[in-house]
PDB file of N, CA and C in Angstrom:
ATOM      1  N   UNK A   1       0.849  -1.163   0.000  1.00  0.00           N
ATOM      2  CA  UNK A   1       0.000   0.000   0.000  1.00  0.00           C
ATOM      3  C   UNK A   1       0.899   1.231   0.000  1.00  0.00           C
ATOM      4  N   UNK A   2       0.521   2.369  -0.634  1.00  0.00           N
ATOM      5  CA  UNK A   2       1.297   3.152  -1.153  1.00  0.00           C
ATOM      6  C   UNK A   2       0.233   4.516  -0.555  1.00  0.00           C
ATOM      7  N   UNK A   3       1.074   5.401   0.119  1.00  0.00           N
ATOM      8  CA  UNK A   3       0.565   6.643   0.696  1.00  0.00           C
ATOM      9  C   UNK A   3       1.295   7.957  -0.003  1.00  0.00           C
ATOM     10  N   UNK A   4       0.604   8.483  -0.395  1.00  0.00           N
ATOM     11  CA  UNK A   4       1.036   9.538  -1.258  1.00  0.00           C
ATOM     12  C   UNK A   4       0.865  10.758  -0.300  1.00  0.00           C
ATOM     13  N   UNK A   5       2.244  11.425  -0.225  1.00  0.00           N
ATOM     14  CA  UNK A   5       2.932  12.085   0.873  1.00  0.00           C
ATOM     15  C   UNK A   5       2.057  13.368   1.198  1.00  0.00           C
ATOM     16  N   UNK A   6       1.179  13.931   0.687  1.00  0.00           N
ATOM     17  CA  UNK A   6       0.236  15.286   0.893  1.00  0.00           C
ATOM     18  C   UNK A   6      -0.420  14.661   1.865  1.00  0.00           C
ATOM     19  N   UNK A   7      -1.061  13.786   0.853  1.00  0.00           N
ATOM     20  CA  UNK A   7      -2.941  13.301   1.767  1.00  0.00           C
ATOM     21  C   UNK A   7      -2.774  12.496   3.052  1.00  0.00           C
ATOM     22  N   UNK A   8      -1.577  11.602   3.467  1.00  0.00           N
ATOM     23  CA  UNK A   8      -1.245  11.290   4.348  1.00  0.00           C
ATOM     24  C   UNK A   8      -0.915  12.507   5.413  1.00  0.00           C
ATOM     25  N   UNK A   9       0.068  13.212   4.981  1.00  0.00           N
ATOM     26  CA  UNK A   9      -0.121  14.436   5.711  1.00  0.00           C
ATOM     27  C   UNK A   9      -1.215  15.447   6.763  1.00  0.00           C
ATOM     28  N   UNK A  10      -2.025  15.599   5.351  1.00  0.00           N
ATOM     29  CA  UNK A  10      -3.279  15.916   5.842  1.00  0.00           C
ATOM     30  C   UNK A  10      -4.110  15.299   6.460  1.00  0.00           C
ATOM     31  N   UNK A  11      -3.989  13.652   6.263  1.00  0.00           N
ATOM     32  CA  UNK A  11      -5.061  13.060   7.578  1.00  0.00           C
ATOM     33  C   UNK A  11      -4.211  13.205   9.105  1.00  0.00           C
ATOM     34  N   UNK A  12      -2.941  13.280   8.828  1.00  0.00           N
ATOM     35  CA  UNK A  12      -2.366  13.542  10.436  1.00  0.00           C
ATOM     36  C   UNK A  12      -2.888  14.907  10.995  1.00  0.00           C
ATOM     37  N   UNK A  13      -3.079  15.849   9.863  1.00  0.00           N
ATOM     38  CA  UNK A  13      -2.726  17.069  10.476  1.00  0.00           C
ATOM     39  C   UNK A  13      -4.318  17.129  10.806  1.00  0.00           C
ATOM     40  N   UNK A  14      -5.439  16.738  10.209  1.00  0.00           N
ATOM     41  CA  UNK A  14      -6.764  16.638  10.801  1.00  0.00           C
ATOM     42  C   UNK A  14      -7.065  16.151  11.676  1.00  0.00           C
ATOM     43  N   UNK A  15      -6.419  14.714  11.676  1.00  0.00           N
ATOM     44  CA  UNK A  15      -6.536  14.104  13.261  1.00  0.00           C
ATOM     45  C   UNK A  15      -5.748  14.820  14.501  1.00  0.00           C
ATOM     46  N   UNK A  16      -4.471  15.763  14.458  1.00  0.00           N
ATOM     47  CA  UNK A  16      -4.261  16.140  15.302  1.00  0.00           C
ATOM     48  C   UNK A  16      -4.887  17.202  15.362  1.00  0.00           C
ATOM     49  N   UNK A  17      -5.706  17.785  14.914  1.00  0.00           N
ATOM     50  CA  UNK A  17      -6.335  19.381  14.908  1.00  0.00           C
ATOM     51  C   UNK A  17      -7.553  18.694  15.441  1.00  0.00           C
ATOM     52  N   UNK A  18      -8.099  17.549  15.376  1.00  0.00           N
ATOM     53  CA  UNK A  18      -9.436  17.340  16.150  1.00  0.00           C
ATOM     54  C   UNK A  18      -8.789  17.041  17.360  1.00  0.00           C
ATOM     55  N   UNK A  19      -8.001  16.620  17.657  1.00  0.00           N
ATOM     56  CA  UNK A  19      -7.660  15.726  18.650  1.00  0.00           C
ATOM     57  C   UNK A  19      -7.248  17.181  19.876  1.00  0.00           C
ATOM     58  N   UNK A  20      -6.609  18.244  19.446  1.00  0.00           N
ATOM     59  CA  UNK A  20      -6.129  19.664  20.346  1.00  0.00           C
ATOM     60  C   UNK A  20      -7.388  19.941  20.910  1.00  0.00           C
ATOM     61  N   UNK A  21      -8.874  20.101  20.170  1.00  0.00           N
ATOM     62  CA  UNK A  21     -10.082  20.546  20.986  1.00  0.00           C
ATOM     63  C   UNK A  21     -10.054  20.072  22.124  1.00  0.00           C
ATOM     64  N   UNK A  22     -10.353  18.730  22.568  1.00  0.00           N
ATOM     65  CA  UNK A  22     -10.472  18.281  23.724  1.00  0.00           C
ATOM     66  C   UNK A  22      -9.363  18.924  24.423  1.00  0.00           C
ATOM     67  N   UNK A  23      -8.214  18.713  23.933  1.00  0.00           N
ATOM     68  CA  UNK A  23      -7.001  19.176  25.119  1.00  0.00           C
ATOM     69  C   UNK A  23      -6.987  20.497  24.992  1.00  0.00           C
ATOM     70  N   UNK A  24      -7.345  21.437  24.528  1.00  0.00           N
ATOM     71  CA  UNK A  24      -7.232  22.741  24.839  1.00  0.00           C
ATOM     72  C   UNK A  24      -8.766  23.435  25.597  1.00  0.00           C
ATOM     73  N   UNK A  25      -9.960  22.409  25.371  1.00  0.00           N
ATOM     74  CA  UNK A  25     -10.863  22.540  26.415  1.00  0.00           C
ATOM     75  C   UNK A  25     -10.674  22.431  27.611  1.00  0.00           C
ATOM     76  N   UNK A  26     -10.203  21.256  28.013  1.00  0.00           N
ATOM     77  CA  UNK A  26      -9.404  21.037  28.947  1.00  0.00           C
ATOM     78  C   UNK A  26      -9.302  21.620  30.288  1.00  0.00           C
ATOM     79  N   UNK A  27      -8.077  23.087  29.657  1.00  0.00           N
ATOM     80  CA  UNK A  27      -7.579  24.006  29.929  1.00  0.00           C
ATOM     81  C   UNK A  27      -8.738  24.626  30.737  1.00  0.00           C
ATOM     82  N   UNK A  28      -9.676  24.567  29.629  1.00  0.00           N
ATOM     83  CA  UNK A  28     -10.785  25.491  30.366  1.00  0.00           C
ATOM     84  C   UNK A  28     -11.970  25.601  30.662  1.00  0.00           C
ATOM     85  N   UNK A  29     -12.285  24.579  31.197  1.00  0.00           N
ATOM     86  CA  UNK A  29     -13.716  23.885  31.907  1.00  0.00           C
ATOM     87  C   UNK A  29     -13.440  22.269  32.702  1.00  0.00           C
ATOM     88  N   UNK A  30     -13.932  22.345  33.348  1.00  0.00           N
ATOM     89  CA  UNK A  30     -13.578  21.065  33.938  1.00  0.00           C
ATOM     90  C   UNK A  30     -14.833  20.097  33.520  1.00  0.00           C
ATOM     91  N   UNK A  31     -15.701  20.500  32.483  1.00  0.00           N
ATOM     92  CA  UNK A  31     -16.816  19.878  31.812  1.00  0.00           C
ATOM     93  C   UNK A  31     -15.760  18.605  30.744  1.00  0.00           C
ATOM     94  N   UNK A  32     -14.658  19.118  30.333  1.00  0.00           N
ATOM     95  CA  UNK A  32     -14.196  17.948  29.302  1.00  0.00           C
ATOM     96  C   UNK A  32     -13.214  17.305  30.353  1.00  0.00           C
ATOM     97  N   UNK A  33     -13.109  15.899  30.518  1.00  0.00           N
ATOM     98  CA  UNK A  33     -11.891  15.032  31.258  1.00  0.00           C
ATOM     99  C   UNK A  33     -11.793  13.897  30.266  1.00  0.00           C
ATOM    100  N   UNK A  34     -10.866  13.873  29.486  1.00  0.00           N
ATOM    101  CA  UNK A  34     -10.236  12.944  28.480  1.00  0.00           C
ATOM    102  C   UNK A  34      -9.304  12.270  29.557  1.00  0.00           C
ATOM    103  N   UNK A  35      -8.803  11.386  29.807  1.00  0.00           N
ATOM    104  CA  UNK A  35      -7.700  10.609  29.957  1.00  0.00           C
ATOM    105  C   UNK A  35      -6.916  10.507  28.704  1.00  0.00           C
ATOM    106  N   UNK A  36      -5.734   9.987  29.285  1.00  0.00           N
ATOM    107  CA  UNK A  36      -4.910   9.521  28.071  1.00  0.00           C
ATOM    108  C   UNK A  36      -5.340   8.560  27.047  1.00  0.00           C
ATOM    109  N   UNK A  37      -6.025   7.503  27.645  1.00  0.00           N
ATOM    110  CA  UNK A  37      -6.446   6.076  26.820  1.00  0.00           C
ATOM    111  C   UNK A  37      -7.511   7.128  26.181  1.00  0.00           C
ATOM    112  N   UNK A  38      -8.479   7.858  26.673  1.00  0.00           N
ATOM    113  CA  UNK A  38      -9.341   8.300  25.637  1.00  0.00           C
ATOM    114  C   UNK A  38      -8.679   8.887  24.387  1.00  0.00           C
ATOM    115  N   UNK A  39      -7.807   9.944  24.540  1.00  0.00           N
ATOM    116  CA  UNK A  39      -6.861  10.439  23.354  1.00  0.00           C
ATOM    117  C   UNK A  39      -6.086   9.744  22.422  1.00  0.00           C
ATOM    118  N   UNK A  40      -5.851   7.972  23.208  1.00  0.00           N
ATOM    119  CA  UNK A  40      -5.483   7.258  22.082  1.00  0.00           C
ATOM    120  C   UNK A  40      -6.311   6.164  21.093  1.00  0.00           C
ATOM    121  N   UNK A  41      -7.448   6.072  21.820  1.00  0.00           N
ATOM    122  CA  UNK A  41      -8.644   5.703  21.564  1.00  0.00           C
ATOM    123  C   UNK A  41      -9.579   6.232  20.060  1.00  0.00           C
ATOM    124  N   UNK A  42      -9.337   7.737  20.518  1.00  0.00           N
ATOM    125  CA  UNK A  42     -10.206   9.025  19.451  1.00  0.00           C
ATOM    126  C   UNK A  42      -9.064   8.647  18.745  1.00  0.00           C
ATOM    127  N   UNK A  43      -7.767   8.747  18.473  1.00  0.00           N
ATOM    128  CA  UNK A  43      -6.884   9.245  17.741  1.00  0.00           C
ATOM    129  C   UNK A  43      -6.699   7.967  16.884  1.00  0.00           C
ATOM    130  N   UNK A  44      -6.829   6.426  17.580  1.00  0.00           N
ATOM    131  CA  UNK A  44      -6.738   5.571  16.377  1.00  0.00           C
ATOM    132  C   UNK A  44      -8.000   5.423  15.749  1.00  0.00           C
ATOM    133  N   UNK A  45      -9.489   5.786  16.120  1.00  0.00           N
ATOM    134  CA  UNK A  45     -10.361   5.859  15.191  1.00  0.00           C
ATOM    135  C   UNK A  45     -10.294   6.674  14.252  1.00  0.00           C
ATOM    136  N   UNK A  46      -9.604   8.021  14.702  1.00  0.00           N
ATOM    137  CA  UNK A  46     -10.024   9.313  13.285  1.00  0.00           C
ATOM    138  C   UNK A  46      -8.812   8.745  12.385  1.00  0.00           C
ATOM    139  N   UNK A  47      -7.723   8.264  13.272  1.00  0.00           N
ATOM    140  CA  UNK A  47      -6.521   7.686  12.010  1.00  0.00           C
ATOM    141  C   UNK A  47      -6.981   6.417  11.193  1.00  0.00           C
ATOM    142  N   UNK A  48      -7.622   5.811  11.756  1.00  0.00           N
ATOM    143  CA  UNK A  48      -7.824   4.326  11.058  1.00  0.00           C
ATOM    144  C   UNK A  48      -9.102   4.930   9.935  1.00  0.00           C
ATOM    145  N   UNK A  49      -9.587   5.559  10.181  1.00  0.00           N
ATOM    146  CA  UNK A  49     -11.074   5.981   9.115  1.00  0.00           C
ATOM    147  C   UNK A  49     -10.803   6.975   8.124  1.00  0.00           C
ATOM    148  N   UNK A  50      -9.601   7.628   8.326  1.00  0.00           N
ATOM    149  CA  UNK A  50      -8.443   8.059   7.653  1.00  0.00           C
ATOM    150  C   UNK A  50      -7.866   7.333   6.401  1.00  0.00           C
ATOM    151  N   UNK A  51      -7.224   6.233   7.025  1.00  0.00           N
ATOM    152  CA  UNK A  51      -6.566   5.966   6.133  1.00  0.00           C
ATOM    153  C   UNK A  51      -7.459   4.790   5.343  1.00  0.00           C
ATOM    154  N   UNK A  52      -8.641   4.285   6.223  1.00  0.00           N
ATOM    155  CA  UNK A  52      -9.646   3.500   5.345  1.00  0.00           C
ATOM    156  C   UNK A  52     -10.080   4.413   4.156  1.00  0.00           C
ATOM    157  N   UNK A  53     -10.537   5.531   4.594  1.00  0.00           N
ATOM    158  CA  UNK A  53     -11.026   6.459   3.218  1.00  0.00           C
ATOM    159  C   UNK A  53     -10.066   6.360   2.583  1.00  0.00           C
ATOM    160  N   UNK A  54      -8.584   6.817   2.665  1.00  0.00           N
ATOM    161  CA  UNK A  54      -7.689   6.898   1.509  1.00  0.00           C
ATOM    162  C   UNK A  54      -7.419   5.314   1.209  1.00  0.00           C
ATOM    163  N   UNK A  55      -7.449   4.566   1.587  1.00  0.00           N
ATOM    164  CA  UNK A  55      -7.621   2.995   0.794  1.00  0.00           C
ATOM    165  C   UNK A  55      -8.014   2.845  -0.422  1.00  0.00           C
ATOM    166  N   UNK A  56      -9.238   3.475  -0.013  1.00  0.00           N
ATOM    167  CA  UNK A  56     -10.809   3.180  -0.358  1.00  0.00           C
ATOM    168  C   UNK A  56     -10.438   3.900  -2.208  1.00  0.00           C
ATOM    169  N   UNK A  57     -10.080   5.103  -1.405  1.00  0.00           N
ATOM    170  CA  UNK A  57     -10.149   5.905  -2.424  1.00  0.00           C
ATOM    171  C   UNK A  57      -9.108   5.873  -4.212  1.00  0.00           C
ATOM    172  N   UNK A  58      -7.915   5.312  -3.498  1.00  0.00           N
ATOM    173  CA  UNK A  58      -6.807   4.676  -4.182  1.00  0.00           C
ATOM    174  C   UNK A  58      -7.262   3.124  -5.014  1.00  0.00           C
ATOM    175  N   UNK A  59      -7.886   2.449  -4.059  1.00  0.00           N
ATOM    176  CA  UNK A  59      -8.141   1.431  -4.997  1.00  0.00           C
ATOM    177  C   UNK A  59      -9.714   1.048  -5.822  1.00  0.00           C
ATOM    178  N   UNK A  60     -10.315   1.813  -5.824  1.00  0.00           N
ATOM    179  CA  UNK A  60     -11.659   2.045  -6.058  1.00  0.00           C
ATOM    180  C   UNK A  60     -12.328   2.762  -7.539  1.00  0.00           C
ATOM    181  N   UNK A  61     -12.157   2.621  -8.625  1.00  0.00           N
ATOM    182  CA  UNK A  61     -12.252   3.516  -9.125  1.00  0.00           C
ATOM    183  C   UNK A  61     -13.558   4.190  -9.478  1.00  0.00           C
ATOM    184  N   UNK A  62     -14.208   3.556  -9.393  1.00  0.00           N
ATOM    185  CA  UNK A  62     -15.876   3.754  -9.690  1.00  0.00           C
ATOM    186  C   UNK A  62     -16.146   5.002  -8.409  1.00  0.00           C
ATOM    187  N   UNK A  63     -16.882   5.961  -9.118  1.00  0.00           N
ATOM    188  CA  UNK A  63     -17.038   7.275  -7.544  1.00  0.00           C
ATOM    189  C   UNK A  63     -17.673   7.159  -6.691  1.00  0.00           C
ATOM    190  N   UNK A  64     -19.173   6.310  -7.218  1.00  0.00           N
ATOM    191  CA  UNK A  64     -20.125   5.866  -6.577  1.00  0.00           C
ATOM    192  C   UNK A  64     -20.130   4.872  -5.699  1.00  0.00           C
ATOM    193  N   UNK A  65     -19.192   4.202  -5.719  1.00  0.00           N
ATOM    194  CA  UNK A  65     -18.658   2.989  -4.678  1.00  0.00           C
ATOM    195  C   UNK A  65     -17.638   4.231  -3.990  1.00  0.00           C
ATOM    196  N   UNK A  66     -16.760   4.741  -3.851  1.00  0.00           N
ATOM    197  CA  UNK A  66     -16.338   5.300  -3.217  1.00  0.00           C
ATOM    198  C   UNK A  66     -16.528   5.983  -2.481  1.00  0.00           C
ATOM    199  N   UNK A  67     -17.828   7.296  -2.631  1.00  0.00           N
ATOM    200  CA  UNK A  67     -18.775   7.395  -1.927  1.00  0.00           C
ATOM    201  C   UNK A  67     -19.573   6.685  -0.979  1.00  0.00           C
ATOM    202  N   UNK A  68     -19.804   5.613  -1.362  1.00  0.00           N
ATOM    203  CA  UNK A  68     -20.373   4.850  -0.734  1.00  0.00           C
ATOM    204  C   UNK A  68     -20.061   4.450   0.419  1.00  0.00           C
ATOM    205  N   UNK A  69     -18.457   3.924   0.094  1.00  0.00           N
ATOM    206  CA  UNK A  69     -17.925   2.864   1.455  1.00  0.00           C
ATOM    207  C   UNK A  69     -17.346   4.444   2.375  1.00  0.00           C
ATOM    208  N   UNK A  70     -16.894   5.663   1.662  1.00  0.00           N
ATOM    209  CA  UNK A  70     -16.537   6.282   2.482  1.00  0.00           C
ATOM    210  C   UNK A  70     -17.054   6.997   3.805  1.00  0.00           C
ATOM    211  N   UNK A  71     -18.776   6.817   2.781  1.00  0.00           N
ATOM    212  CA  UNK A  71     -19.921   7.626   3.257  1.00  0.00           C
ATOM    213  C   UNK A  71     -19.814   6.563   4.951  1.00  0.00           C
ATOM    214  N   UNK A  72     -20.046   5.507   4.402  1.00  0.00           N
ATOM    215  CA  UNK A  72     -20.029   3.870   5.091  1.00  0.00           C
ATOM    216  C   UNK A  72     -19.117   4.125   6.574  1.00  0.00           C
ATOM    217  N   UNK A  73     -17.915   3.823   5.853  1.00  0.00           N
ATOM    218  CA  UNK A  73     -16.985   4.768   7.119  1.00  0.00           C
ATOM    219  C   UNK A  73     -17.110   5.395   8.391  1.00  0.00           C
ATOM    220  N   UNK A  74     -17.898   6.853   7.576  1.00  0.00           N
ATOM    221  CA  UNK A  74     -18.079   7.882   8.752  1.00  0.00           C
ATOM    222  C   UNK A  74     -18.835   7.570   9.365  1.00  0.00           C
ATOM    223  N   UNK A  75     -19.906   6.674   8.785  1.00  0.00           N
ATOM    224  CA  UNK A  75     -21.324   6.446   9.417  1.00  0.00           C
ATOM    225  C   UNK A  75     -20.971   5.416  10.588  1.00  0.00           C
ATOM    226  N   UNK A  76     -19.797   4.318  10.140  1.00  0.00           N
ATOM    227  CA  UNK A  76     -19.566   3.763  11.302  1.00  0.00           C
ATOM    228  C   UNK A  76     -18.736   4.409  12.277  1.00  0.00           C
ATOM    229  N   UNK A  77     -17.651   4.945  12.280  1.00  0.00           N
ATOM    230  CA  UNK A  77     -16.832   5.873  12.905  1.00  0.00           C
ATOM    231  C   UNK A  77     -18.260   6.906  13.999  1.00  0.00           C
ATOM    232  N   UNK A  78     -18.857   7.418  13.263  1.00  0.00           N
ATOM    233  CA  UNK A  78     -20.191   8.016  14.434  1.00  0.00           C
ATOM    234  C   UNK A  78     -20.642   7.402  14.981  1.00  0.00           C
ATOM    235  N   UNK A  79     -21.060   5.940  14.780  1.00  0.00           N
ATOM    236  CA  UNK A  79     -21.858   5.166  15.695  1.00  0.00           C
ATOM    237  C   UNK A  79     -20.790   4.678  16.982  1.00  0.00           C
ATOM    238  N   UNK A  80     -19.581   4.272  16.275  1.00  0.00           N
ATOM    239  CA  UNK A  80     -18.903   3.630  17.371  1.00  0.00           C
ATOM    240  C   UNK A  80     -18.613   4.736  18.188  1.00  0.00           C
ATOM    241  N   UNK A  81     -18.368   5.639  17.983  1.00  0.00           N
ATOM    242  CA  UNK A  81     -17.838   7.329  18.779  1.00  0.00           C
ATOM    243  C   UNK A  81     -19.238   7.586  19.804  1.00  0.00           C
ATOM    244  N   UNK A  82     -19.974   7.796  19.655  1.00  0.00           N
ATOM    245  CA  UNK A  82     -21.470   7.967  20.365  1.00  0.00           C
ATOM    246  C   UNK A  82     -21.570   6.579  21.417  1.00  0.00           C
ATOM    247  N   UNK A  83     -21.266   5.343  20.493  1.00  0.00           N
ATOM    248  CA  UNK A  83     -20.937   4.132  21.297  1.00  0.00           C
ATOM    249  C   UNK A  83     -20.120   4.561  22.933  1.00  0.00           C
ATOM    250  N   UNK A  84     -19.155   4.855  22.666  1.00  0.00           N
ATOM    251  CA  UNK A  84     -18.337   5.001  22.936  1.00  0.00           C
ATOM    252  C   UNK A  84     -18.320   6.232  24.280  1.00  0.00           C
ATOM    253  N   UNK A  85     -18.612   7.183  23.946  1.00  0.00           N
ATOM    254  CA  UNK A  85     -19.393   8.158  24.748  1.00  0.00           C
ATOM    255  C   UNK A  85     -19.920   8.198  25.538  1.00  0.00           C
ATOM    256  N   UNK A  86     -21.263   7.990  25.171  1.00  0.00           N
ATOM    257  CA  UNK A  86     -22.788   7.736  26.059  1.00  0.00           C
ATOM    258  C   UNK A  86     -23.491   6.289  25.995  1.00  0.00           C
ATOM    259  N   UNK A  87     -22.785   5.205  25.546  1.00  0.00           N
ATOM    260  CA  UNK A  87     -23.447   4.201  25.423  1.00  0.00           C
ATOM    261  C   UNK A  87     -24.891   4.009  24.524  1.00  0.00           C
ATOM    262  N   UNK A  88     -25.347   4.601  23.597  1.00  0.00           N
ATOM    263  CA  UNK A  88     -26.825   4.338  23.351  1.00  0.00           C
ATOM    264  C   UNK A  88     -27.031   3.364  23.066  1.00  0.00           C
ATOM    265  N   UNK A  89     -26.278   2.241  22.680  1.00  0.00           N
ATOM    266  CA  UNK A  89     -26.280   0.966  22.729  1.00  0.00           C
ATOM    267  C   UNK A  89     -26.322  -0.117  23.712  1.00  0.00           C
ATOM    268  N   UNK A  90     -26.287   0.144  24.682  1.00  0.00           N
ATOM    269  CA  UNK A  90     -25.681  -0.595  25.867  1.00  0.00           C
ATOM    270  C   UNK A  90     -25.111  -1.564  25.890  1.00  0.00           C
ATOM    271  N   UNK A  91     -24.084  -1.637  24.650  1.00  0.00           N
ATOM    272  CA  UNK A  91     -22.673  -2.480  24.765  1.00  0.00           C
ATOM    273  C   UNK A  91     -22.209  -2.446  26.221  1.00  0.00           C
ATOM    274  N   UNK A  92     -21.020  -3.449  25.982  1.00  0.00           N
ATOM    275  CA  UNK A  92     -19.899  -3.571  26.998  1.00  0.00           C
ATOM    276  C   UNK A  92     -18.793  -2.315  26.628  1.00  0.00           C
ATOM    277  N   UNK A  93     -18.854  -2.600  25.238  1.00  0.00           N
ATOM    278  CA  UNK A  93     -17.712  -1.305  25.023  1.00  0.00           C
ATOM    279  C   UNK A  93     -17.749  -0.071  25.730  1.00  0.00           C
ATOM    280  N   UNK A  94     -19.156   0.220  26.133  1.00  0.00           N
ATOM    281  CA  UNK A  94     -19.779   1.733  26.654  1.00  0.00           C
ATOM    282  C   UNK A  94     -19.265   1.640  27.854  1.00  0.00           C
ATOM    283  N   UNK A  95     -19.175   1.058  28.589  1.00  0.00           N
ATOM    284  CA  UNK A  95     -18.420   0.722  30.193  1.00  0.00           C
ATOM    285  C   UNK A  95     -19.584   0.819  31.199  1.00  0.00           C
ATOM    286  N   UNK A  96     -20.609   0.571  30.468  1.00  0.00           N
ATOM    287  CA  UNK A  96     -21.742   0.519  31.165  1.00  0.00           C
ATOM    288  C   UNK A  96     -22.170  -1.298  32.162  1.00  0.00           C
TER     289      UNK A  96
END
């Protein structure tokens, strides 16, 4: 698999630009408490859904499938994140 040096770039630099909110909230409310495991947690989902889209996107050529699975992606990436969160599922994952 072959990462072409911009777009790789740019999914780091998105995942670390989502990833500063929490820690610069932080700073200033005691409403956000991330732990560490949470920050590595968020950070391998937005990276892994990352680089699934650019997979996706590289080996895919049809747009409409690409769309699709990318759309696919986010849609799972939100569920497990909300999962993850607040439980609306009442998985085990939720720590409920």
């Amino acid at each position: 698999m072959h990462f072409p040096t911009k777009r790789f770039t740019i999914i780091l630099l998105v995942v670390t630009g989502l990833l500063s909110i929490p820690l610069v909230a932080m700073e200033f409310t005691n409403d956000v408490n991330w732990s560490l495991s949470d920050f590595v947690i968020a950070g391998f989902l937005l990276f892994g859904t990352g680089l699934a889209c650019e997979f996706s996107l590289q080996n895919i050529q049809k747009t409409t499938y690409r769309l699709a699975i990318c759309g696919g992606l986010l849609l799972l990436l939100c569920l497990l994140w909300l999962e993850l969160a607040v439980g609306i599922f009442g998985s085990p994952i939720s720590g409920n």
